[in-house]
PDB file of N, CA and C in Angstrom:
ATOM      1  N   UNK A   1    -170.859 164.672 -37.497  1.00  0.00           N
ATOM      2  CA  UNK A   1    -172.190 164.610 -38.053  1.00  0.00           C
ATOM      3  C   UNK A   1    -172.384 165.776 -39.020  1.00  0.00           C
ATOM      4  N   UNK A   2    -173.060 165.578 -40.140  1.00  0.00           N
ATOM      5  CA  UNK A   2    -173.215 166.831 -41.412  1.00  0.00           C
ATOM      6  C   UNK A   2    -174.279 167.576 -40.414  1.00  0.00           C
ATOM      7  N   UNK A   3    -173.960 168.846 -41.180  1.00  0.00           N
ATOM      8  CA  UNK A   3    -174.868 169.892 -40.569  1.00  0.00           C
ATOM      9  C   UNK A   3    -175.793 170.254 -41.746  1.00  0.00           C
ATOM     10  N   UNK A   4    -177.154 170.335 -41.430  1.00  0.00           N
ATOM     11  CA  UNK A   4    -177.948 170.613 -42.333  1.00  0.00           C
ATOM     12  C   UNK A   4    -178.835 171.839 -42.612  1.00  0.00           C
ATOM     13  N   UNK A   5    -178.748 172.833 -43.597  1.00  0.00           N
ATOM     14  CA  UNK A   5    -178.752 173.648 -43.301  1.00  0.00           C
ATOM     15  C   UNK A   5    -180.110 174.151 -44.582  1.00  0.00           C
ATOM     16  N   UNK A   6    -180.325 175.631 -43.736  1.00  0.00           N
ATOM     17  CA  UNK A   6    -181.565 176.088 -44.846  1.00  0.00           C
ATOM     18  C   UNK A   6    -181.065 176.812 -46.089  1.00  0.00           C
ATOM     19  N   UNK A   7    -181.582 176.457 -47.394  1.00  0.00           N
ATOM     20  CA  UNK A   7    -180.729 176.852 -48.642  1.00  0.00           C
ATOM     21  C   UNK A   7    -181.677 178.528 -48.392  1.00  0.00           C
ATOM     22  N   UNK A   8    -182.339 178.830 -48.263  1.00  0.00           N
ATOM     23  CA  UNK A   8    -183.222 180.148 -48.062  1.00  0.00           C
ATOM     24  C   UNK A   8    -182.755 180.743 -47.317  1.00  0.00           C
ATOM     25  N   UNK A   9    -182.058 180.311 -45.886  1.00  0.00           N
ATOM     26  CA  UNK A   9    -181.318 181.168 -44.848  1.00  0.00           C
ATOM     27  C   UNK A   9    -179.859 181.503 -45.071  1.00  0.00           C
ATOM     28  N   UNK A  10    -179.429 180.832 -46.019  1.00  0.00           N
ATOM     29  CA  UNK A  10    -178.239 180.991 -46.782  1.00  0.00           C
ATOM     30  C   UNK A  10    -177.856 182.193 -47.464  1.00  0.00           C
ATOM     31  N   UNK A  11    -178.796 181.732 -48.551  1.00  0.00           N
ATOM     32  CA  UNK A  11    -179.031 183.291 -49.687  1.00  0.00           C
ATOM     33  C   UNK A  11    -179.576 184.695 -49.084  1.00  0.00           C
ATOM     34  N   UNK A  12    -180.559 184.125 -48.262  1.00  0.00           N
ATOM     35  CA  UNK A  12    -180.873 185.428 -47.561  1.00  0.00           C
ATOM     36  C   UNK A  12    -179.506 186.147 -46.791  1.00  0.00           C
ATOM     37  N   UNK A  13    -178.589 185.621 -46.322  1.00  0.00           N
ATOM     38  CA  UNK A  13    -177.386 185.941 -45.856  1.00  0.00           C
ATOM     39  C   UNK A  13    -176.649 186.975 -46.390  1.00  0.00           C
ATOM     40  N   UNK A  14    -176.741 186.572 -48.034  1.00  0.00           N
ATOM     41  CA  UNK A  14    -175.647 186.729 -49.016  1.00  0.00           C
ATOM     42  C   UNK A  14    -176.503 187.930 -49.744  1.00  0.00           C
ATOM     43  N   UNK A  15    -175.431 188.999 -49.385  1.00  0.00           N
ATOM     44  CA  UNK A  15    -175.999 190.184 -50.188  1.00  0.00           C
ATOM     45  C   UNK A  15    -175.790 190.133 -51.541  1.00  0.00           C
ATOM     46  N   UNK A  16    -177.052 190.833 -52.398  1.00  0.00           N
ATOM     47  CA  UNK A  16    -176.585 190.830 -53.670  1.00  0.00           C
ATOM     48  C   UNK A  16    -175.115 192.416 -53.998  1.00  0.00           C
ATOM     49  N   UNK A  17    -174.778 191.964 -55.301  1.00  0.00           N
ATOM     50  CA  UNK A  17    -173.891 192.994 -55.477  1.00  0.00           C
ATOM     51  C   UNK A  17    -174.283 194.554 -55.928  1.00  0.00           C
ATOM     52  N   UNK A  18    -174.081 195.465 -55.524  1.00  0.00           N
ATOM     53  CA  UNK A  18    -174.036 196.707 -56.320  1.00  0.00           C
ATOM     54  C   UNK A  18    -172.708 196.809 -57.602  1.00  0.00           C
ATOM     55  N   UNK A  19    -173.753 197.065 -58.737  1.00  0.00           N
ATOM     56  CA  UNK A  19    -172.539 197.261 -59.660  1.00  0.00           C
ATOM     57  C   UNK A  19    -171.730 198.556 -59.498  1.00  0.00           C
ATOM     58  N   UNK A  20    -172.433 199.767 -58.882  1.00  0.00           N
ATOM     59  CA  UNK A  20    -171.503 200.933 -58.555  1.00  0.00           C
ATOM     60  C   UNK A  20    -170.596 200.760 -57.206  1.00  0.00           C
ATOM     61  N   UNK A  21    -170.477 199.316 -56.580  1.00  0.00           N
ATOM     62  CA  UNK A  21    -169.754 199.487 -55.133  1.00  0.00           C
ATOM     63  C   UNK A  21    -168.497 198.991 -56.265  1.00  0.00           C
ATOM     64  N   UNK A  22    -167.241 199.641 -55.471  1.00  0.00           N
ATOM     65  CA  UNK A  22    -166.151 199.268 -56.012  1.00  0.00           C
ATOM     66  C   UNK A  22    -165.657 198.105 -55.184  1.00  0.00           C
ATOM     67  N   UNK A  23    -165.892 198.050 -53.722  1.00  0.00           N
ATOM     68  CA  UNK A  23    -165.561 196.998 -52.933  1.00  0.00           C
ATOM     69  C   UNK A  23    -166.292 195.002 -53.650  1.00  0.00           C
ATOM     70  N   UNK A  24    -166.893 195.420 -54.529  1.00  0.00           N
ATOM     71  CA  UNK A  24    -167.362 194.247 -55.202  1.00  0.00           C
ATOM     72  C   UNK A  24    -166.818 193.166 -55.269  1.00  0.00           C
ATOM     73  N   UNK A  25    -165.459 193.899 -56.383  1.00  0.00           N
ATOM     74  CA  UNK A  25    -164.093 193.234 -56.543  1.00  0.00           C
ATOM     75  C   UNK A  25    -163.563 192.255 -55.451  1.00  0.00           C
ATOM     76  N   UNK A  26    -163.474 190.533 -55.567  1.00  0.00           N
ATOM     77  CA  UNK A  26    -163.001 190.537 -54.370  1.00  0.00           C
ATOM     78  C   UNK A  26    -162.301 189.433 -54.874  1.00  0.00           C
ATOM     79  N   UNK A  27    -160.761 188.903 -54.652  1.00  0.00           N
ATOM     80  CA  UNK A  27    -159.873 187.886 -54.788  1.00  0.00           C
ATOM     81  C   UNK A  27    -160.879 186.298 -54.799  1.00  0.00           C
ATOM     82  N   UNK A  28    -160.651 185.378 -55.405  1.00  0.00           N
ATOM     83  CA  UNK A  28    -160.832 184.148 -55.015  1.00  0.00           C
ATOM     84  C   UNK A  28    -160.924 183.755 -53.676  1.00  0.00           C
ATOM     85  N   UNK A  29    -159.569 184.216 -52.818  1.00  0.00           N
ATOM     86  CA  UNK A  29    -159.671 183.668 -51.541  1.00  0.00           C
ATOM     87  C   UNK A  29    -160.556 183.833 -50.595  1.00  0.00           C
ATOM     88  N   UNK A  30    -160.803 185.865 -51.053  1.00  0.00           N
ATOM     89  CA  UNK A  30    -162.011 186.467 -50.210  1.00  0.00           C
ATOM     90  C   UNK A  30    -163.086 185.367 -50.143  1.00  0.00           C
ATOM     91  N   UNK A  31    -163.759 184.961 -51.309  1.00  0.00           N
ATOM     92  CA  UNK A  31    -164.868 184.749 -52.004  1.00  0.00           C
ATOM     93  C   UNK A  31    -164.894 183.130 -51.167  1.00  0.00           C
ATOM     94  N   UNK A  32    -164.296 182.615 -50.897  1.00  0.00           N
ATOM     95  CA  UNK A  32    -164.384 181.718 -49.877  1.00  0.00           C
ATOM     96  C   UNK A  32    -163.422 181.384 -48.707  1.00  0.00           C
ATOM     97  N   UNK A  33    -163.580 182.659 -48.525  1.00  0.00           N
ATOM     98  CA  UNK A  33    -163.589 182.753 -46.964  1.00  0.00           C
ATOM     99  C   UNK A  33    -164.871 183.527 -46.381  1.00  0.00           C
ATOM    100  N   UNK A  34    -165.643 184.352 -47.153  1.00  0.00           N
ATOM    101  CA  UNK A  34    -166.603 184.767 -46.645  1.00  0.00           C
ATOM    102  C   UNK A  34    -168.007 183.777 -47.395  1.00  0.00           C
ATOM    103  N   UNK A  35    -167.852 182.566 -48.084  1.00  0.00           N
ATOM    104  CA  UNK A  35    -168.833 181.458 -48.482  1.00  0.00           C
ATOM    105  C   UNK A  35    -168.541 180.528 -47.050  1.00  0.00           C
ATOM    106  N   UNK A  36    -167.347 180.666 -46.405  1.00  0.00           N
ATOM    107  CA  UNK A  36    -166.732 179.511 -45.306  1.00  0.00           C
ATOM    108  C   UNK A  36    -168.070 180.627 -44.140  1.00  0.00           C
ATOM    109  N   UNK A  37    -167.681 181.749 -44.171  1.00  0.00           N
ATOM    110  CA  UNK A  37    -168.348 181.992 -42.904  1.00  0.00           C
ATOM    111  C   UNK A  37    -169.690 182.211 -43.210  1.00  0.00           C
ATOM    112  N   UNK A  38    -170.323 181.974 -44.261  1.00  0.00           N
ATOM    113  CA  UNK A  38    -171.912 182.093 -44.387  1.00  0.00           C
ATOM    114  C   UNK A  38    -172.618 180.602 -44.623  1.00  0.00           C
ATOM    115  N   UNK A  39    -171.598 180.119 -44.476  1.00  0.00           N
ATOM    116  CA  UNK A  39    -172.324 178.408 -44.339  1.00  0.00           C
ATOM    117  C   UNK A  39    -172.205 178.013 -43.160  1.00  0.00           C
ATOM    118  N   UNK A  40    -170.979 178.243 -42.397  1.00  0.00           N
ATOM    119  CA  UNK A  40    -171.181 178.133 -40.742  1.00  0.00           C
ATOM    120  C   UNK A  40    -171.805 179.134 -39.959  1.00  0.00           C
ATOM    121  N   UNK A  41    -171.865 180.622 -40.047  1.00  0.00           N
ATOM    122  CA  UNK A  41    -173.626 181.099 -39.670  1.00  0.00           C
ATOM    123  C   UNK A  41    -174.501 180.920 -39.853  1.00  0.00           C
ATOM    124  N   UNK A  42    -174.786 180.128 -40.832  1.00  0.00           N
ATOM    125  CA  UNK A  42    -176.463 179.836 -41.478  1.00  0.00           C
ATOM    126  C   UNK A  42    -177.172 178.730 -39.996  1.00  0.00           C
ATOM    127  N   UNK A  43    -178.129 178.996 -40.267  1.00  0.00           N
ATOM    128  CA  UNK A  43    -179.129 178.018 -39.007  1.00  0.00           C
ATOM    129  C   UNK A  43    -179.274 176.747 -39.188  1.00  0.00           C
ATOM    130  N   UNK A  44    -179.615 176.020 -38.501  1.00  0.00           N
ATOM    131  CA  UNK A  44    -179.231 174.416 -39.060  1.00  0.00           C
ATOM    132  C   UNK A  44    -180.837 174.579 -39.222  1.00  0.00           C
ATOM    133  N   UNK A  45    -181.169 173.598 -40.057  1.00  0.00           N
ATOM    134  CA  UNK A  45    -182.564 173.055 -40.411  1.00  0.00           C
ATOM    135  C   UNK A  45    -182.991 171.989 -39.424  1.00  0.00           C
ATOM    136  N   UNK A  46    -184.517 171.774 -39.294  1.00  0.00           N
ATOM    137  CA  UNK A  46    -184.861 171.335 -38.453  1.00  0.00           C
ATOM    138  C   UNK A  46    -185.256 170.027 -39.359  1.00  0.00           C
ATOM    139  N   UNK A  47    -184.361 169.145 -39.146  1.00  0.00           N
ATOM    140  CA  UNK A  47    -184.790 167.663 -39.863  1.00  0.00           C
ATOM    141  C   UNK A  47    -183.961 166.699 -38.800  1.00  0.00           C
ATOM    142  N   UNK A  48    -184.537 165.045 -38.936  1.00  0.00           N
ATOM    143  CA  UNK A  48    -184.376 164.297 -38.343  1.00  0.00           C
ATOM    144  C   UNK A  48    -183.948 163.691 -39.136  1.00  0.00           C
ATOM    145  N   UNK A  49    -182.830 161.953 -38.500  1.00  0.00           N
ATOM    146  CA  UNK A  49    -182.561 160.976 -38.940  1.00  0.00           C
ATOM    147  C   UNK A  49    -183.624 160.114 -39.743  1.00  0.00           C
ATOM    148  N   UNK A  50    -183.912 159.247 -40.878  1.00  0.00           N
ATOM    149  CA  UNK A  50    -184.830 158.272 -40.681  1.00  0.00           C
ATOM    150  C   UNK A  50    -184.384 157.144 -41.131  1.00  0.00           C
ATOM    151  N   UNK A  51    -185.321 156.228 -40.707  1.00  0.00           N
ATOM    152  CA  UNK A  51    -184.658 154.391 -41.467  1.00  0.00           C
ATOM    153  C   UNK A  51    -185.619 154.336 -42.491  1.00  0.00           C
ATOM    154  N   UNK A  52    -185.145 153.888 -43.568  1.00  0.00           N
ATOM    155  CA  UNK A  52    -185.303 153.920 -44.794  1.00  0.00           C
ATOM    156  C   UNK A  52    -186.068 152.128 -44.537  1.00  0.00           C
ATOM    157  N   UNK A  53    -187.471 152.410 -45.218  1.00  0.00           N
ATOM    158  CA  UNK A  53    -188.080 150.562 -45.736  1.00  0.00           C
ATOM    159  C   UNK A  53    -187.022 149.716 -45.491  1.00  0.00           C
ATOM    160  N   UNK A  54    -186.129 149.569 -46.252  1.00  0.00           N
ATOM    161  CA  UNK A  54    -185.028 148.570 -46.670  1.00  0.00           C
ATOM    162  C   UNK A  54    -183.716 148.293 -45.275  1.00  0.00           C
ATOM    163  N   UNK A  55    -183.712 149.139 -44.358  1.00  0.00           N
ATOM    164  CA  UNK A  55    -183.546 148.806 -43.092  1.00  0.00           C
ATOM    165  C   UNK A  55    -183.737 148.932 -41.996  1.00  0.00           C
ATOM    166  N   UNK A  56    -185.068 148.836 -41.981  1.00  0.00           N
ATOM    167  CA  UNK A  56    -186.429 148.933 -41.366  1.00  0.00           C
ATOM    168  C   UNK A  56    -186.582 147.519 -40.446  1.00  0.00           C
ATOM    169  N   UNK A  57    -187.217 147.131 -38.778  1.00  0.00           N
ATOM    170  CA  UNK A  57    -187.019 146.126 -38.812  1.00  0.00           C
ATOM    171  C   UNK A  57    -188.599 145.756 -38.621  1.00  0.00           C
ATOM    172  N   UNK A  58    -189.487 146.681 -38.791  1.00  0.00           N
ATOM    173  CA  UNK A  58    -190.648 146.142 -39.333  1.00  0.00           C
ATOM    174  C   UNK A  58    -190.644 145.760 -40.483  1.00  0.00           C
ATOM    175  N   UNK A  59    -189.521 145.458 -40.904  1.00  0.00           N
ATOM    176  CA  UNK A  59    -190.070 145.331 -42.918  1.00  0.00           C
ATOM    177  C   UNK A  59    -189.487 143.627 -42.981  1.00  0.00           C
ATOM    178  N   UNK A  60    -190.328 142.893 -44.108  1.00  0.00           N
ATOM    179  CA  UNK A  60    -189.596 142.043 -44.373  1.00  0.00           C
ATOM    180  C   UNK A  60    -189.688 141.187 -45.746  1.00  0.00           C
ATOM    181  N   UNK A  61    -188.938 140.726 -46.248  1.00  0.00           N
ATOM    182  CA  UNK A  61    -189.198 140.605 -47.773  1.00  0.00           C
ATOM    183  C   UNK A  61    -190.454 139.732 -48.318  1.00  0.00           C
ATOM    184  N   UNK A  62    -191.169 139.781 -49.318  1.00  0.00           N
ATOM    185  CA  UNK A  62    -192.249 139.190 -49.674  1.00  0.00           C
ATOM    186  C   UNK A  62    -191.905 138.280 -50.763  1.00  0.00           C
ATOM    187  N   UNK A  63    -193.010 137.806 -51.214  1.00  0.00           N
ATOM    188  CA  UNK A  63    -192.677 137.333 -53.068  1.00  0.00           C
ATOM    189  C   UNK A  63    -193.071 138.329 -53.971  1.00  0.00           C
ATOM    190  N   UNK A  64    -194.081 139.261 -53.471  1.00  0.00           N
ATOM    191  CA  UNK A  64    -194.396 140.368 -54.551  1.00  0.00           C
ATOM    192  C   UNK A  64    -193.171 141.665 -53.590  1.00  0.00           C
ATOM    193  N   UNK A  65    -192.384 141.334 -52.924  1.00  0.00           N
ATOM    194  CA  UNK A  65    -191.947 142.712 -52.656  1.00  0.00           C
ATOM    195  C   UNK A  65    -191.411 142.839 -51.119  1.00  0.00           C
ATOM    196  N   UNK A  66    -190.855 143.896 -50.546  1.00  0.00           N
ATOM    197  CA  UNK A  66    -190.457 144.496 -49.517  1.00  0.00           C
ATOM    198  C   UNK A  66    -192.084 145.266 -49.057  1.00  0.00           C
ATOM    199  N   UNK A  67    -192.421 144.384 -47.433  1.00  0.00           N
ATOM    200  CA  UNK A  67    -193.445 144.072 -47.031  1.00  0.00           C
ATOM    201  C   UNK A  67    -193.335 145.310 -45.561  1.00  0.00           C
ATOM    202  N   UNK A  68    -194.220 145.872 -45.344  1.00  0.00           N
ATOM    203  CA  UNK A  68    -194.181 147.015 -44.046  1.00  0.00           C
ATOM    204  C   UNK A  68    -194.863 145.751 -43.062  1.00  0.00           C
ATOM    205  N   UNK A  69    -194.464 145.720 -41.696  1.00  0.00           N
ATOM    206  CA  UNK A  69    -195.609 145.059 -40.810  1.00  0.00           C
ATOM    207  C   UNK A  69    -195.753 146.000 -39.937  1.00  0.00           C
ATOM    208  N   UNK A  70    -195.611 147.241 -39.752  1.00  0.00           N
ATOM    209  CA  UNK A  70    -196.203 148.293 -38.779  1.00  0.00           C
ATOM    210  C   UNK A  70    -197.103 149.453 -39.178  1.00  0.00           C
ATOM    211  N   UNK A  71    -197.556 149.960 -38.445  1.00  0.00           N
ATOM    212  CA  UNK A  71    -198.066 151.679 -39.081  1.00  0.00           C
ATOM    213  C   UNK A  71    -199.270 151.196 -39.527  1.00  0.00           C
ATOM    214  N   UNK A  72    -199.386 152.823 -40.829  1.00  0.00           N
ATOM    215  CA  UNK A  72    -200.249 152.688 -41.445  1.00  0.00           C
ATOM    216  C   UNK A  72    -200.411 152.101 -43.432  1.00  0.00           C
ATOM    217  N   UNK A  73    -199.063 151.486 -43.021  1.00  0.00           N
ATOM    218  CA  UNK A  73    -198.884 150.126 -44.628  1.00  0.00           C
ATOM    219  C   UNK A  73    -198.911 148.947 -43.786  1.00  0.00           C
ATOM    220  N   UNK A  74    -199.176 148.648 -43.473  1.00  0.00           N
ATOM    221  CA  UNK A  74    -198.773 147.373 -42.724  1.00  0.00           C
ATOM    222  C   UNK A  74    -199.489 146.666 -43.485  1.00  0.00           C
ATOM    223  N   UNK A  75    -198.687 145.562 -43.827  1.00  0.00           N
ATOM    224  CA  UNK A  75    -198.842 144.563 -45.116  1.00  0.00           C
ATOM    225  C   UNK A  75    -199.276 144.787 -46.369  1.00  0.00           C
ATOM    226  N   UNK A  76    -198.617 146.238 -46.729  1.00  0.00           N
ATOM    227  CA  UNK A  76    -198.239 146.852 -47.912  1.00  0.00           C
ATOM    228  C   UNK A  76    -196.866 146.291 -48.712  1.00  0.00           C
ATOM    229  N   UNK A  77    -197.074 146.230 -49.621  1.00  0.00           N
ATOM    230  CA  UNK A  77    -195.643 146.332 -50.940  1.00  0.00           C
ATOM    231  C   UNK A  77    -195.209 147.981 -50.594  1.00  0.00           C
ATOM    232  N   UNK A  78    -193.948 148.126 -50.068  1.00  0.00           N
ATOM    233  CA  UNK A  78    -193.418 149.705 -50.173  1.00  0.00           C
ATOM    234  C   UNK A  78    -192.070 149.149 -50.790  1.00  0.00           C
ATOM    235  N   UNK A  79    -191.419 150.449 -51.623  1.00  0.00           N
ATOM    236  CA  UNK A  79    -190.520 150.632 -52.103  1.00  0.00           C
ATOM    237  C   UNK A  79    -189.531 150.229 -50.977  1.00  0.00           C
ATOM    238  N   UNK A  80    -187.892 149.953 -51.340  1.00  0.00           N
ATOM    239  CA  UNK A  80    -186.972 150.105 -50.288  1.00  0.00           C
ATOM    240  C   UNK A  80    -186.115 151.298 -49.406  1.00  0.00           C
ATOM    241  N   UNK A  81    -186.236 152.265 -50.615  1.00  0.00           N
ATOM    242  CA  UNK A  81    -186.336 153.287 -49.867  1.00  0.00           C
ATOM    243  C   UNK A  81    -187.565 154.420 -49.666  1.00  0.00           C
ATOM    244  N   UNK A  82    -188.501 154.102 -49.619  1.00  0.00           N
ATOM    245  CA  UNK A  82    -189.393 154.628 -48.676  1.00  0.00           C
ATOM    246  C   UNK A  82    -189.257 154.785 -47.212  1.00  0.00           C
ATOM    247  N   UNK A  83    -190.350 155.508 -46.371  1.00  0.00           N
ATOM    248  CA  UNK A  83    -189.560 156.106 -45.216  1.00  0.00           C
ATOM    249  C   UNK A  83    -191.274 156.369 -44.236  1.00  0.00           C
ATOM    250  N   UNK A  84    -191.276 155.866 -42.902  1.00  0.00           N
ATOM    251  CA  UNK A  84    -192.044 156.511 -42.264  1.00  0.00           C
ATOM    252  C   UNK A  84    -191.531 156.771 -40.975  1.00  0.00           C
ATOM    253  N   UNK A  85    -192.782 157.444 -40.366  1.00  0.00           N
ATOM    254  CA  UNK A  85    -192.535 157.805 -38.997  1.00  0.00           C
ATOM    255  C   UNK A  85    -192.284 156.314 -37.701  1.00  0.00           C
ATOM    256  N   UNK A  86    -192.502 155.665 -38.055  1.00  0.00           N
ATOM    257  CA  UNK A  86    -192.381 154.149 -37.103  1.00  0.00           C
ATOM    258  C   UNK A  86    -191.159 153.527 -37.064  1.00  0.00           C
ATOM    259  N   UNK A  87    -190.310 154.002 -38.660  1.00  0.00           N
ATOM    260  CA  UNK A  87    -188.563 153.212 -38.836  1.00  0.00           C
ATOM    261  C   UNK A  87    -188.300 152.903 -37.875  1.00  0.00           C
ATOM    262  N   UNK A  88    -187.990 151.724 -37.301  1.00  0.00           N
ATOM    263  CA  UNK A  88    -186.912 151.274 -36.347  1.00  0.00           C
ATOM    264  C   UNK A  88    -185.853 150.740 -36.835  1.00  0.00           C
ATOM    265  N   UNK A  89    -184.965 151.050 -36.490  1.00  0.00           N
ATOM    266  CA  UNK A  89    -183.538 150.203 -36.982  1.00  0.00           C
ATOM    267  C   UNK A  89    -183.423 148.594 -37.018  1.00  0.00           C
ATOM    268  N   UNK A  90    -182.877 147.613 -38.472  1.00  0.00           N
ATOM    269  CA  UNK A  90    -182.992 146.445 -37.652  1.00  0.00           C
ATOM    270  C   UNK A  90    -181.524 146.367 -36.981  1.00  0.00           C
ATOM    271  N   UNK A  91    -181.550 145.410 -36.341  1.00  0.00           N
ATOM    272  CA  UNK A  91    -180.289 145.252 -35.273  1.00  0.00           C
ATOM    273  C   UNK A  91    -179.211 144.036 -35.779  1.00  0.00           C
ATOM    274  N   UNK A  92    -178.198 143.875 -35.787  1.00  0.00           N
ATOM    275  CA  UNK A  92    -177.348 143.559 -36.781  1.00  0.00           C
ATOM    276  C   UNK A  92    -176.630 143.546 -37.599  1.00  0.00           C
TER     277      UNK A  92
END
Protein backbone atom coordinates (compact mmCIF):
# COMPACT_ATOMS: atom_id res chain seq x y z
CA UNK A 1 0.00 0.00 0.00
CA UNK A 2 1.56 3.74 -0.92
CA UNK A 3 2.38 5.63 2.01
CA UNK A 4 1.14 9.03 2.14
CA UNK A 5 2.91 11.50 3.41
CA UNK A 6 3.01 15.35 4.59
CA UNK A 7 4.92 17.52 1.88
CA UNK A 8 5.38 20.22 5.03
CA UNK A 9 6.71 17.44 7.37
CA UNK A 10 9.11 16.59 4.78
CA UNK A 11 10.79 19.93 4.17
CA UNK A 12 10.56 20.73 7.60
CA UNK A 13 12.94 17.65 7.98
CA UNK A 14 15.36 18.86 5.46
CA UNK A 15 17.77 21.34 6.66
CA UNK A 16 18.57 24.18 4.61
CA UNK A 17 22.31 24.53 3.56
CA UNK A 18 24.97 26.79 5.08
CA UNK A 19 27.10 28.16 2.38
CA UNK A 20 30.12 28.43 4.93
CA UNK A 21 29.59 24.53 6.09
CA UNK A 22 32.09 22.66 4.08
CA UNK A 23 30.26 19.35 4.91
CA UNK A 24 27.60 20.71 2.26
CA UNK A 25 29.42 19.00 -0.43
CA UNK A 26 27.83 15.75 -0.70
CA UNK A 27 28.22 12.82 -3.58
CA UNK A 28 25.01 11.93 -5.54
CA UNK A 29 24.73 8.80 -3.60
CA UNK A 30 24.79 10.71 -0.22
CA UNK A 31 22.02 12.91 -1.57
CA UNK A 32 19.78 9.93 -1.85
CA UNK A 33 20.43 8.06 0.65
CA UNK A 34 19.69 10.69 3.06
CA UNK A 35 16.25 11.81 0.56
CA UNK A 36 15.66 7.61 1.13
CA UNK A 37 15.76 8.25 4.89
CA UNK A 38 13.71 11.51 5.05
CA UNK A 39 10.85 10.12 3.14
CA UNK A 40 10.67 7.01 5.29
CA UNK A 41 10.83 9.23 8.61
CA UNK A 42 8.39 11.62 7.50
CA UNK A 43 4.77 10.99 9.23
CA UNK A 44 2.21 9.50 7.19
CA UNK A 45 -0.74 11.88 6.54
CA UNK A 46 -3.93 11.38 7.82
CA UNK A 47 -6.13 10.59 4.65
CA UNK A 48 -8.51 7.88 3.75
CA UNK A 49 -9.45 5.62 0.80
CA UNK A 50 -12.52 6.97 -1.26
CA UNK A 51 -14.93 5.64 -4.11
CA UNK A 52 -14.99 7.92 -6.65
CA UNK A 53 -19.03 8.81 -8.32
CA UNK A 54 -18.12 6.55 -11.19
CA UNK A 55 -17.70 3.47 -8.87
CA UNK A 56 -19.96 4.30 -6.52
CA UNK A 57 -22.87 1.84 -5.99
CA UNK A 58 -25.23 4.51 -5.14
CA UNK A 59 -24.63 6.02 -8.49
CA UNK A 60 -26.28 5.17 -11.60
CA UNK A 61 -26.29 6.40 -15.10
CA UNK A 62 -28.96 8.93 -16.30
CA UNK A 63 -29.81 10.50 -19.75
CA UNK A 64 -28.56 13.88 -18.56
CA UNK A 65 -25.66 12.15 -16.64
CA UNK A 66 -24.07 10.02 -13.78
CA UNK A 67 -26.94 10.20 -11.14
CA UNK A 68 -26.04 10.11 -6.98
CA UNK A 69 -29.07 8.15 -5.17
CA UNK A 70 -27.66 8.69 -1.62
CA UNK A 71 -26.52 11.57 0.71
CA UNK A 72 -26.81 14.90 0.25
CA UNK A 73 -26.98 14.88 -4.06
CA UNK A 74 -29.22 12.40 -4.22
CA UNK A 75 -30.71 12.70 -7.59
CA UNK A 76 -28.11 15.07 -8.60
CA UNK A 77 -26.04 15.06 -12.05
CA UNK A 78 -22.34 14.64 -10.32
CA UNK A 79 -19.29 14.39 -12.23
CA UNK A 80 -17.61 10.74 -12.37
CA UNK A 81 -15.05 11.48 -10.47
CA UNK A 82 -16.47 13.29 -7.78
CA UNK A 83 -16.30 11.89 -4.29
CA UNK A 84 -18.35 11.82 -0.99
CA UNK A 85 -18.49 10.67 2.36
CA UNK A 86 -21.33 7.77 1.66
CA UNK A 87 -18.99 5.98 -1.47
CA UNK A 88 -19.74 2.51 -1.26
CA UNK A 89 -18.03 0.26 -3.49
CA UNK A 90 -20.13 -1.33 -6.31
CA UNK A 91 -19.62 -5.09 -6.12
CA UNK A 92 -18.45 -6.79 -9.21
Amino acid sequence: MAKCIKCEAVLAMIRPDDPNDERCAVTVATAKRLIRHVLTAAPAADVAPVVRCKGCKHSWEDIGGLCCGYGPLVDCIVTEDFFCAYGKPKEG
